[in-house]
Protein backbone atom coordinates (compact mmCIF):
# COMPACT_ATOMS: atom_id res chain seq x y z
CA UNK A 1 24.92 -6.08 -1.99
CA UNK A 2 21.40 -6.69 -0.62
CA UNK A 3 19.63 -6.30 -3.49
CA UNK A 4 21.89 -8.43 -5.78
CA UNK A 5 21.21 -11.14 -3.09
CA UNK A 6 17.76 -10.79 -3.53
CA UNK A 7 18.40 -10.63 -7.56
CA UNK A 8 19.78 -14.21 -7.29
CA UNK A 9 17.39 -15.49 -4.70
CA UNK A 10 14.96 -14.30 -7.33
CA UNK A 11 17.14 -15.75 -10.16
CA UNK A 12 17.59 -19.04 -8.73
CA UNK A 13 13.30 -19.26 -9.07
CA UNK A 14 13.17 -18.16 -12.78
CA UNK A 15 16.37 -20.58 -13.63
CA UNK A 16 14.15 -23.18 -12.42
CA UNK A 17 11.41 -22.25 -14.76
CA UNK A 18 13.70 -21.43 -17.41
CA UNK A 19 15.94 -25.06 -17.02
CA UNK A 20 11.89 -26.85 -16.79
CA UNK A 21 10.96 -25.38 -19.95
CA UNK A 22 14.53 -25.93 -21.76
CA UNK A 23 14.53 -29.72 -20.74
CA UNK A 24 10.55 -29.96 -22.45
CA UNK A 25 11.26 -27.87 -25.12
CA UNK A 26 14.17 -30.33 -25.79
CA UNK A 27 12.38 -33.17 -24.88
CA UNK A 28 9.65 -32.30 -27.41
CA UNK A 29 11.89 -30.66 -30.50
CA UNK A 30 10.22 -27.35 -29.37
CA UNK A 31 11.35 -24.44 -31.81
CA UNK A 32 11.47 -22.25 -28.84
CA UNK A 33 14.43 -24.00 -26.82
CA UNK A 34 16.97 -21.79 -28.53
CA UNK A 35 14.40 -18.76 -26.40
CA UNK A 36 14.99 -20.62 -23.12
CA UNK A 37 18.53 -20.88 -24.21
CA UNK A 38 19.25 -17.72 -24.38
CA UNK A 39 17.52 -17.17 -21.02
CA UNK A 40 19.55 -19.46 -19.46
CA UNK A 41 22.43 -17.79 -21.00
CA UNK A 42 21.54 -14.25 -19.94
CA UNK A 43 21.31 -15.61 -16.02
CA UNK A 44 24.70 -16.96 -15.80
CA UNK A 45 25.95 -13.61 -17.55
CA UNK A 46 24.54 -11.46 -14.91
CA UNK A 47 25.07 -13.70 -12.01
CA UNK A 48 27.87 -16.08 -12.51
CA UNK A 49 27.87 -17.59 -9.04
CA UNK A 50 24.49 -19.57 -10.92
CA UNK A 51 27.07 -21.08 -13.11
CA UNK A 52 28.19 -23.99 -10.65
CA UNK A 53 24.40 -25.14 -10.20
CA UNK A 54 23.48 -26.33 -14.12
CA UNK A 55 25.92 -27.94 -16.46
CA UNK A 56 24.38 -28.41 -20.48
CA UNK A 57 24.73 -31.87 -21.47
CA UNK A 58 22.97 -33.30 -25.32
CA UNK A 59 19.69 -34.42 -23.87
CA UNK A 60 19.20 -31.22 -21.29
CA UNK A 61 20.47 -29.55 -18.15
CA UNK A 62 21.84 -31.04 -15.06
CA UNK A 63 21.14 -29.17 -12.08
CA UNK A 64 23.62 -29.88 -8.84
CA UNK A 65 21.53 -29.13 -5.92
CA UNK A 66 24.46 -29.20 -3.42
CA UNK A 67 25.71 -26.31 -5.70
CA UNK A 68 23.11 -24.40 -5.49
CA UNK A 69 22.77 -24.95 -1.71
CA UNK A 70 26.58 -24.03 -1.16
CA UNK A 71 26.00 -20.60 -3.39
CA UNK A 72 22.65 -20.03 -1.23
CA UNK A 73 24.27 -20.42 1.82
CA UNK A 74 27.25 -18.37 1.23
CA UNK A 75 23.99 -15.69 0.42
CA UNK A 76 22.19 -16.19 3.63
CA UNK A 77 25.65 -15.35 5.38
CA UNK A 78 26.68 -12.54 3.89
CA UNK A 79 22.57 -11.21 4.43
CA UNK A 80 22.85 -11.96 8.09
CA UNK A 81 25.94 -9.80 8.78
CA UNK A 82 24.40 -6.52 6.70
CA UNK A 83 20.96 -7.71 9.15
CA UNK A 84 22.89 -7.37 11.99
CA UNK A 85 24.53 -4.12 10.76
CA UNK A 86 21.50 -2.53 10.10
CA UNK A 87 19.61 -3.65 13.46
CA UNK A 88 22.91 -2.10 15.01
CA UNK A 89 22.34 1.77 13.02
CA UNK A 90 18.61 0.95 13.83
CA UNK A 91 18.95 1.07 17.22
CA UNK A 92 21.53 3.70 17.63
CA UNK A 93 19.43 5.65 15.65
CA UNK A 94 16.05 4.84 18.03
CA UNK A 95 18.51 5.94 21.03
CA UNK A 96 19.46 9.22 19.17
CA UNK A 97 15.87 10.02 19.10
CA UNK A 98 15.00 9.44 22.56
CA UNK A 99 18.10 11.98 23.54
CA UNK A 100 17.20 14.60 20.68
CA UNK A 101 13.50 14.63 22.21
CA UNK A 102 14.55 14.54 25.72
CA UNK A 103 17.07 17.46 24.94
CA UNK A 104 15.08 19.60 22.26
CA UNK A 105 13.05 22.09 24.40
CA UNK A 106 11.30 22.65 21.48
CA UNK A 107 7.78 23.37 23.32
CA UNK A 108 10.22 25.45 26.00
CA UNK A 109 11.83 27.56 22.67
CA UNK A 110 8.44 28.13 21.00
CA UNK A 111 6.65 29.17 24.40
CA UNK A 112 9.43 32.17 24.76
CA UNK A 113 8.89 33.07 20.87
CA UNK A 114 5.45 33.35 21.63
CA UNK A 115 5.96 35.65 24.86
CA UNK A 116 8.38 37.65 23.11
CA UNK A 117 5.70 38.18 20.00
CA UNK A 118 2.65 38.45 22.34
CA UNK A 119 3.14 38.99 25.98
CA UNK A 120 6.34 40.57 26.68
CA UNK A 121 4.77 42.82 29.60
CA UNK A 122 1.10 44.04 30.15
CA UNK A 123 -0.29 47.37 29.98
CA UNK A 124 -3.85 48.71 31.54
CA UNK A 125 -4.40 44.40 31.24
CA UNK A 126 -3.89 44.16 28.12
CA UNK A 127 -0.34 41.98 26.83
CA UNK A 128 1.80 43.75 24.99
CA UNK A 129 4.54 42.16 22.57
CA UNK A 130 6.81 42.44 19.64
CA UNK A 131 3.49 42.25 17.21
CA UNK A 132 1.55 44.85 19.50
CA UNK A 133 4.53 47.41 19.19
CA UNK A 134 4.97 47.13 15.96
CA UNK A 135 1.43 47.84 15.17
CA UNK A 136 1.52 50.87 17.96
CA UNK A 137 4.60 52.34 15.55
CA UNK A 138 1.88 53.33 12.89
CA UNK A 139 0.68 56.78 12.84
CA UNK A 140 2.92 57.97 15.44
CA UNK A 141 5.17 61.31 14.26
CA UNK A 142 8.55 59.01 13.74
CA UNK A 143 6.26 56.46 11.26
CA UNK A 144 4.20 59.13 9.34
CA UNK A 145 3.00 57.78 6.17
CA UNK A 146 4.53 54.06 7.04
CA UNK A 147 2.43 51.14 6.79
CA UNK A 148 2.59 48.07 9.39
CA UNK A 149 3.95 45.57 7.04
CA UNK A 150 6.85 48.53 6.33
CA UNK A 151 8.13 48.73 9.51
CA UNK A 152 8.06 45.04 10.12
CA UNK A 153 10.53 45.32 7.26
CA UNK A 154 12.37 47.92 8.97
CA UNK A 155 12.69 45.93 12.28
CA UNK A 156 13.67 42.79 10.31
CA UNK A 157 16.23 45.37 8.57
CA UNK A 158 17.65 46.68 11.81
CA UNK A 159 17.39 43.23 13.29
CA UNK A 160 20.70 42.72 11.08
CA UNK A 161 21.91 45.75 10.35
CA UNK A 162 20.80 49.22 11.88
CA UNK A 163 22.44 51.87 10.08
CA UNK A 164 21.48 50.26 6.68
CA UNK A 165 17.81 49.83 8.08
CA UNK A 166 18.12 53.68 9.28
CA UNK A 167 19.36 54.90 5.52
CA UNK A 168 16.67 52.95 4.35
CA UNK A 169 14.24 54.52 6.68
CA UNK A 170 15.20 58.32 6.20
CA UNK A 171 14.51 57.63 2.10
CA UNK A 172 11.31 56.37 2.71
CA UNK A 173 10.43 59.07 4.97
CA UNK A 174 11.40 61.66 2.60
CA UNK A 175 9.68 59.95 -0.53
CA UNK A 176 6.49 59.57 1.88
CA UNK A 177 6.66 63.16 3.30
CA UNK A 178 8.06 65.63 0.58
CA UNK A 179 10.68 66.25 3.23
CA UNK A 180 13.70 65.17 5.04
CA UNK A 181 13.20 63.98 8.76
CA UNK A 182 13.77 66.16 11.61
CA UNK A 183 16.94 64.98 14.11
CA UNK A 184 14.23 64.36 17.11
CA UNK A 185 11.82 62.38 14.49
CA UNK A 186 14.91 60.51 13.25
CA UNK A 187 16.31 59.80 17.11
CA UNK A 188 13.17 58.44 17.91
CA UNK A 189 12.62 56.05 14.72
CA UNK A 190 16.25 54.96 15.61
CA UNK A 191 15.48 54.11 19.15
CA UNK A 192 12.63 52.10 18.14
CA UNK A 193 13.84 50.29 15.76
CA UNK A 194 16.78 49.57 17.79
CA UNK A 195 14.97 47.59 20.41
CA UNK A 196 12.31 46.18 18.03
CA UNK A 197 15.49 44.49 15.89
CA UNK A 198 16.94 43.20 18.87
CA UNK A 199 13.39 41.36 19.99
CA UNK A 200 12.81 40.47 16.25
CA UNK A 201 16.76 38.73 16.47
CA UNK A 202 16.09 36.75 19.01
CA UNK A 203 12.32 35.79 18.08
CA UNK A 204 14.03 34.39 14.73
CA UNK A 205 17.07 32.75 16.68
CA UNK A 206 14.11 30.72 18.52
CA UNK A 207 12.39 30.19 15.42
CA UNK A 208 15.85 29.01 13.88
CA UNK A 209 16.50 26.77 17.30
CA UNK A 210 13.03 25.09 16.93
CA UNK A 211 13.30 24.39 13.09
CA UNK A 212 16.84 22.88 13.65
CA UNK A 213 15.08 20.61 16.15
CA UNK A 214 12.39 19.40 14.64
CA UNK A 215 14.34 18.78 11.11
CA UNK A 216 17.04 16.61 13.26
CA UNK A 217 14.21 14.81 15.00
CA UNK A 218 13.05 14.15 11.08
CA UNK A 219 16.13 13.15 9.50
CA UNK A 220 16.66 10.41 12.73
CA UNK A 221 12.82 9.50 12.15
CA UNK A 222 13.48 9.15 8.57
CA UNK A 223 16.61 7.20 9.49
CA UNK A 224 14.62 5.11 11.61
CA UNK A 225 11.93 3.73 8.95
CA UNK A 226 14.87 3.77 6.47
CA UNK A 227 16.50 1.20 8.90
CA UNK A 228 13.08 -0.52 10.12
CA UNK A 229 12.54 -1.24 6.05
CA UNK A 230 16.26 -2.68 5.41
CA UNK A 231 15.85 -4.77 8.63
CA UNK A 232 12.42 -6.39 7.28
CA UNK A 233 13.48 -6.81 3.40
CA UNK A 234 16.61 -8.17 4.77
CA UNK A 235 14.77 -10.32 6.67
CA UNK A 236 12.23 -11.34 3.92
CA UNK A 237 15.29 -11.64 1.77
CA UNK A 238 17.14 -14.68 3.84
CA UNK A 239 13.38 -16.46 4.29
CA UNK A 240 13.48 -16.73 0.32
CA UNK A 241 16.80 -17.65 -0.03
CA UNK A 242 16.47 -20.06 2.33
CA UNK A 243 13.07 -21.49 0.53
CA UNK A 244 15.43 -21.39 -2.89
CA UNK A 245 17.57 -23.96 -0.93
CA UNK A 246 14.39 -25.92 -1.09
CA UNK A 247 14.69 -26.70 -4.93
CA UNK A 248 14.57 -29.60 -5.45
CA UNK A 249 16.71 -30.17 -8.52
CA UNK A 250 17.58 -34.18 -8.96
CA UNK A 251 19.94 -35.01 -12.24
CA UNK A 252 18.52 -38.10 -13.63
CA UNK A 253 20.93 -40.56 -15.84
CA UNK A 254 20.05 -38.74 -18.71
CA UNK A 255 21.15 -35.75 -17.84
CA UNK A 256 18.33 -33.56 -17.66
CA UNK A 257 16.96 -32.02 -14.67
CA UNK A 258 13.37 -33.43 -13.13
CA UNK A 259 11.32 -31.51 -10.43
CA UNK A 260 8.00 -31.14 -9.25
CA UNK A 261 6.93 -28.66 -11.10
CA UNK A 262 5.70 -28.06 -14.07
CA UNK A 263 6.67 -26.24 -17.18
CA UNK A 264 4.81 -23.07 -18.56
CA UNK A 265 3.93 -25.27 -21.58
CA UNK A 266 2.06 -27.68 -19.53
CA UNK A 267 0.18 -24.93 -17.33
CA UNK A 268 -0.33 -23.50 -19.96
CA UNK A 269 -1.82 -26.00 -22.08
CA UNK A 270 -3.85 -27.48 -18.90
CA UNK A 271 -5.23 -24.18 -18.43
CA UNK A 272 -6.54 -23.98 -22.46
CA UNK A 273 -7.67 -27.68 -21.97
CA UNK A 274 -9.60 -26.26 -18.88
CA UNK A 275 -11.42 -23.21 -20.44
CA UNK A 276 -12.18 -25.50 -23.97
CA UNK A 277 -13.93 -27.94 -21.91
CA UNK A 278 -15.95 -25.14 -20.28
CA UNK A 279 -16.97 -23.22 -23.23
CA UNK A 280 -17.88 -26.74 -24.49
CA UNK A 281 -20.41 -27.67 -21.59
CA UNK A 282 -21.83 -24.25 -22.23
CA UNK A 283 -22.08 -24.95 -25.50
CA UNK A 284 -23.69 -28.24 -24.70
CA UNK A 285 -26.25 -26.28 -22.54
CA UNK A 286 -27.07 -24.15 -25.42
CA UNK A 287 -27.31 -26.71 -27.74
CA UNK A 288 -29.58 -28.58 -25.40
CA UNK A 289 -31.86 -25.71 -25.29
CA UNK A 290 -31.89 -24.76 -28.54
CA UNK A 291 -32.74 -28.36 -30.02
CA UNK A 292 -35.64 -28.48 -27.79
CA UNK A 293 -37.44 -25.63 -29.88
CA UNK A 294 -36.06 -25.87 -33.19
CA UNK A 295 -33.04 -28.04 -35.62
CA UNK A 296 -29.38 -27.87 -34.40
CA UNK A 297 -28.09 -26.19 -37.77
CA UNK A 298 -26.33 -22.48 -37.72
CA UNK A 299 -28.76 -21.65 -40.98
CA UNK A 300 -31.59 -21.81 -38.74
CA UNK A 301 -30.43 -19.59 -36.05
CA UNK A 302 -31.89 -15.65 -35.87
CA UNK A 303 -31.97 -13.10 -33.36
CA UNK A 304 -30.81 -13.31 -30.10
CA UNK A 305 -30.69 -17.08 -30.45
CA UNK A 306 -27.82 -15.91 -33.07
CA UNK A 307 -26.20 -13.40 -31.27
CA UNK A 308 -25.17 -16.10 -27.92
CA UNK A 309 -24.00 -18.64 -30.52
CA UNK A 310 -21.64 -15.57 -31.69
CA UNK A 311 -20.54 -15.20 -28.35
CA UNK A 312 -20.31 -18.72 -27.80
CA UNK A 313 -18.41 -19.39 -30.79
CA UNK A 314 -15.84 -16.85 -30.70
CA UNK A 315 -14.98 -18.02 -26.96
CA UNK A 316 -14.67 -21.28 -27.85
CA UNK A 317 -12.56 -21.14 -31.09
CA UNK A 318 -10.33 -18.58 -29.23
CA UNK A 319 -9.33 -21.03 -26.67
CA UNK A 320 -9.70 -23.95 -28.92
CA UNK A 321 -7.37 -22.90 -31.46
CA UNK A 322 -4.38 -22.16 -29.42
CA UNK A 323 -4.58 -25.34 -27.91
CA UNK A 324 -4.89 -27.40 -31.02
CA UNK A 325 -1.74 -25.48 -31.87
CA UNK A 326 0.38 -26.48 -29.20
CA UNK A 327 -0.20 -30.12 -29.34
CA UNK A 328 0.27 -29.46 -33.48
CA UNK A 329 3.82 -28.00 -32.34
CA UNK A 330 4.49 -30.71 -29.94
CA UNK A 331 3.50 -33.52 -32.27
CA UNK A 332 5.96 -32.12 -35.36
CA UNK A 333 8.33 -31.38 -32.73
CA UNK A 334 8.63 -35.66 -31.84
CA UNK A 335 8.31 -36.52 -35.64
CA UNK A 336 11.23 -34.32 -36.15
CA UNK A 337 13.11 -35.95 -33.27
CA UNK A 338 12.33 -39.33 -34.68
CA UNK A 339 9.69 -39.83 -31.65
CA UNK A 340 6.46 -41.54 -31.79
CA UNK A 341 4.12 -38.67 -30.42
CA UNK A 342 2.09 -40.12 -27.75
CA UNK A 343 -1.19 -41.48 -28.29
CA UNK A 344 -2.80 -38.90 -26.12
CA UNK A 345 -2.05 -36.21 -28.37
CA UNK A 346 -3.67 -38.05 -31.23
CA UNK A 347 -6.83 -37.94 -28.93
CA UNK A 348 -7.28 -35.01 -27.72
CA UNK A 349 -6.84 -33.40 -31.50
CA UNK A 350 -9.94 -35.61 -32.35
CA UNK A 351 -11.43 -34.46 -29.29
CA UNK A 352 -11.27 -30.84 -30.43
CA UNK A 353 -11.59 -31.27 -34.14
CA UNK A 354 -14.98 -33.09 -33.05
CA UNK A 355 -15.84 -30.05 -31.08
CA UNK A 356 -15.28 -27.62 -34.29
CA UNK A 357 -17.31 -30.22 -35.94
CA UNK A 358 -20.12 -30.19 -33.10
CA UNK A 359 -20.29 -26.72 -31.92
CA UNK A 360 -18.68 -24.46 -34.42
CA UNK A 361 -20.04 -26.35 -37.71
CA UNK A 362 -16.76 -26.67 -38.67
CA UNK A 363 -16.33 -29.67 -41.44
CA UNK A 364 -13.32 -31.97 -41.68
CA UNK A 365 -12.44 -29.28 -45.03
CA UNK A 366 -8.34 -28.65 -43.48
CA UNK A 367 -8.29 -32.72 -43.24
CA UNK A 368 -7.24 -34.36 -46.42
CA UNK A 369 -7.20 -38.40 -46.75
CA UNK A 370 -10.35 -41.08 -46.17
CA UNK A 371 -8.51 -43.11 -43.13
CA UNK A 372 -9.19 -42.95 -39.42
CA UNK A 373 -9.18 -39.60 -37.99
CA UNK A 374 -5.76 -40.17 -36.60
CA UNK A 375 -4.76 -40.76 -40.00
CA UNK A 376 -6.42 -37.69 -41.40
CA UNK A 377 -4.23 -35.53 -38.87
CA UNK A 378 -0.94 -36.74 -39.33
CA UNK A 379 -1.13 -36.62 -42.88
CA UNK A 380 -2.48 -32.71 -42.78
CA UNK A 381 0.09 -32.33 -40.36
């Protein structure tokens, strides 16, 4: 169906992710690779035809790209046809229209519902219609004691049936008058309501013609952008899939799969190293400023002078922490894999410890040992 097509063009984007973040995980004895596991996992469940593009191997996943291209072809096919179906019902559905308006008569249909409730004939100049004689009906002898609105009820009665409308009529002319109606009274009320119901019948047939009209011209309107929509998400639909073919998913000797981007760890992480190093030149600002007027020591600071460091300080050891913690997790993650962590790692927790030193007058007090700093880390590590 179109929308599991666009599931799997959509699933072929995350499995990228997902295999990215696996193959680091895994590369870095990540606890969380079992999470990307099961993510994995969960993809090929719902859409199997993902199965053919990855295969699991010890050191990570091997993605076959011509796989993947051969599944999103067989996609962009199957899209195509349902396009060309629906541009087909899309334009039957635009002709439709053009006949329904063309045939409709619906400013023909209400014109003659108007005449017949306005201006059915003239009298002394002034048009006289369905309303008009209705209205003239109260007062007279046959409609003592009826209201307008009563015998509109009466016409709309006698529109249908008469006799039941004339029953009706003769027990609200008693209950109204303490008496029963006189044959010439009752004759009269008969004859007018006899031609009033037939006007009122066909004033409602127009009515029901124009209302049947319009709603058809709706439901092909609403057919129409129904159509219009499937055609464009169709159509937006094969441009992704043909983007996902795009992937580019190269299997290196090791097995694991190597692309050009980059796993949510690392944006992550680069991100946090981004916003540290901010906070830090702000905090260098501040620093700068404040040492000008008085000693760089947290003892000393009142005030509104107090109050920014706050601020200052709760940025920075936000941000700070939760990127000391995932080089922490990376670095036990290689010593548990028997890995040398990389030297960079070592450096930038230096960096930051320095930083709680500087800025957030933060002493070396989690950091057992007297050797280099490097030293002092791995062995609180």
């Amino acid at each position: 169906t179109t929308e599991n097509a666009k599931d799997i063009a959509e699933s072929f984007k995350t499995l990228e992710q997902e295999v990215i973040d696996y193959n680091y995980a895994m590369e870095n004895g990540l606890t969380s690779v079992d999470t990307h596991k099961k993510a994995i996992d969960t993809l090929i469940d719902k859409f199997p035809t993902l199965k053919s593009a990855i295969e699991e191997s010890a050191d990570g996943y091997l993605v076959f790209n011509d796989n993947i291209k051969s599944v999103i072809d067989l996609q962009i096919i199957m899209l195509e046809n349902q396009k060309k179906i629906a541009e087909n019902s899309l334009a039957m559905a635009e002709n439709e229209l053009k006949i329904l308006k063309a045939n409709s008569n619906i400013e023909k249909l209400e014109q003659k519902a108007k005449t017949l409730e306005t201006s059915i004939y003239s009298f002394n100049g002034v048009s006289v219609g369905l309303t008009t004689m209705i209205k003239d009906l109260v007062g007279t002898p046959s409609m003592k004691g009826f209201s307008e609105q009563e015998i509109k009820e009466l016409v709309a009665m006698a529109s249908i049936d008469q006799d039941t409308a004339m029953k009706k009529y003769k027990d609200d002319y008693k209950a109204k008058n303490k008496m029963e109606v006189e044959g010439d009274t009752y004759s009269s009320a008969k004859n007018s309501l006899g031609v009033l119901g037939v006007i009122y019948a066909d004033v409602q047939k127009l009515h029901t013609l124009i209302l049947e009209s319009k709603q058809s011209i709706l439901e092909t309107e609403g057919i129409i952008a129904s159509k219009t929509l499937e055609v464009e998400k169709l159509g937006k639909t094969i441009e992704e899939l043909k983007e996902a073919k795009d992937i580019k998913f190269e299997g290196k000797t090791s097995g694991t799969a190597e692309t050009e981007k980059l796993s949510t760890y690392e944006i992550n992480e680069s991100n946090l190293n981004k916003q540290v190093e901010d906070y830090v030149k702000e905090f260098e600002e501040f620093k700068k400023f404040i040492t000008e007027q008085q000693e760089w020591s947290k003892e000393t600071f009142k005030g509104t002078v107090l109050e920014q460091y706050e601020v200052l300080s709760s940025l920075l050891t936000s941000v700070l922490q939760k990127e000391k913690k995932i080089i922490q997790e990376r670095i036990m993650g290689n010593i548990s894999k028997d890995l040398i962590p990389k030297q960079t790692d070592w450096d930038r927790l230096a960096k930051l410890t320095s930083y709680e030193q500087t800025y957030l007058f933060k002493g070396a007090s989690g950091i057992t040992g007297s050797g280099t700093e490097k030293d002092n880390i791995a062995e609180n590590l």
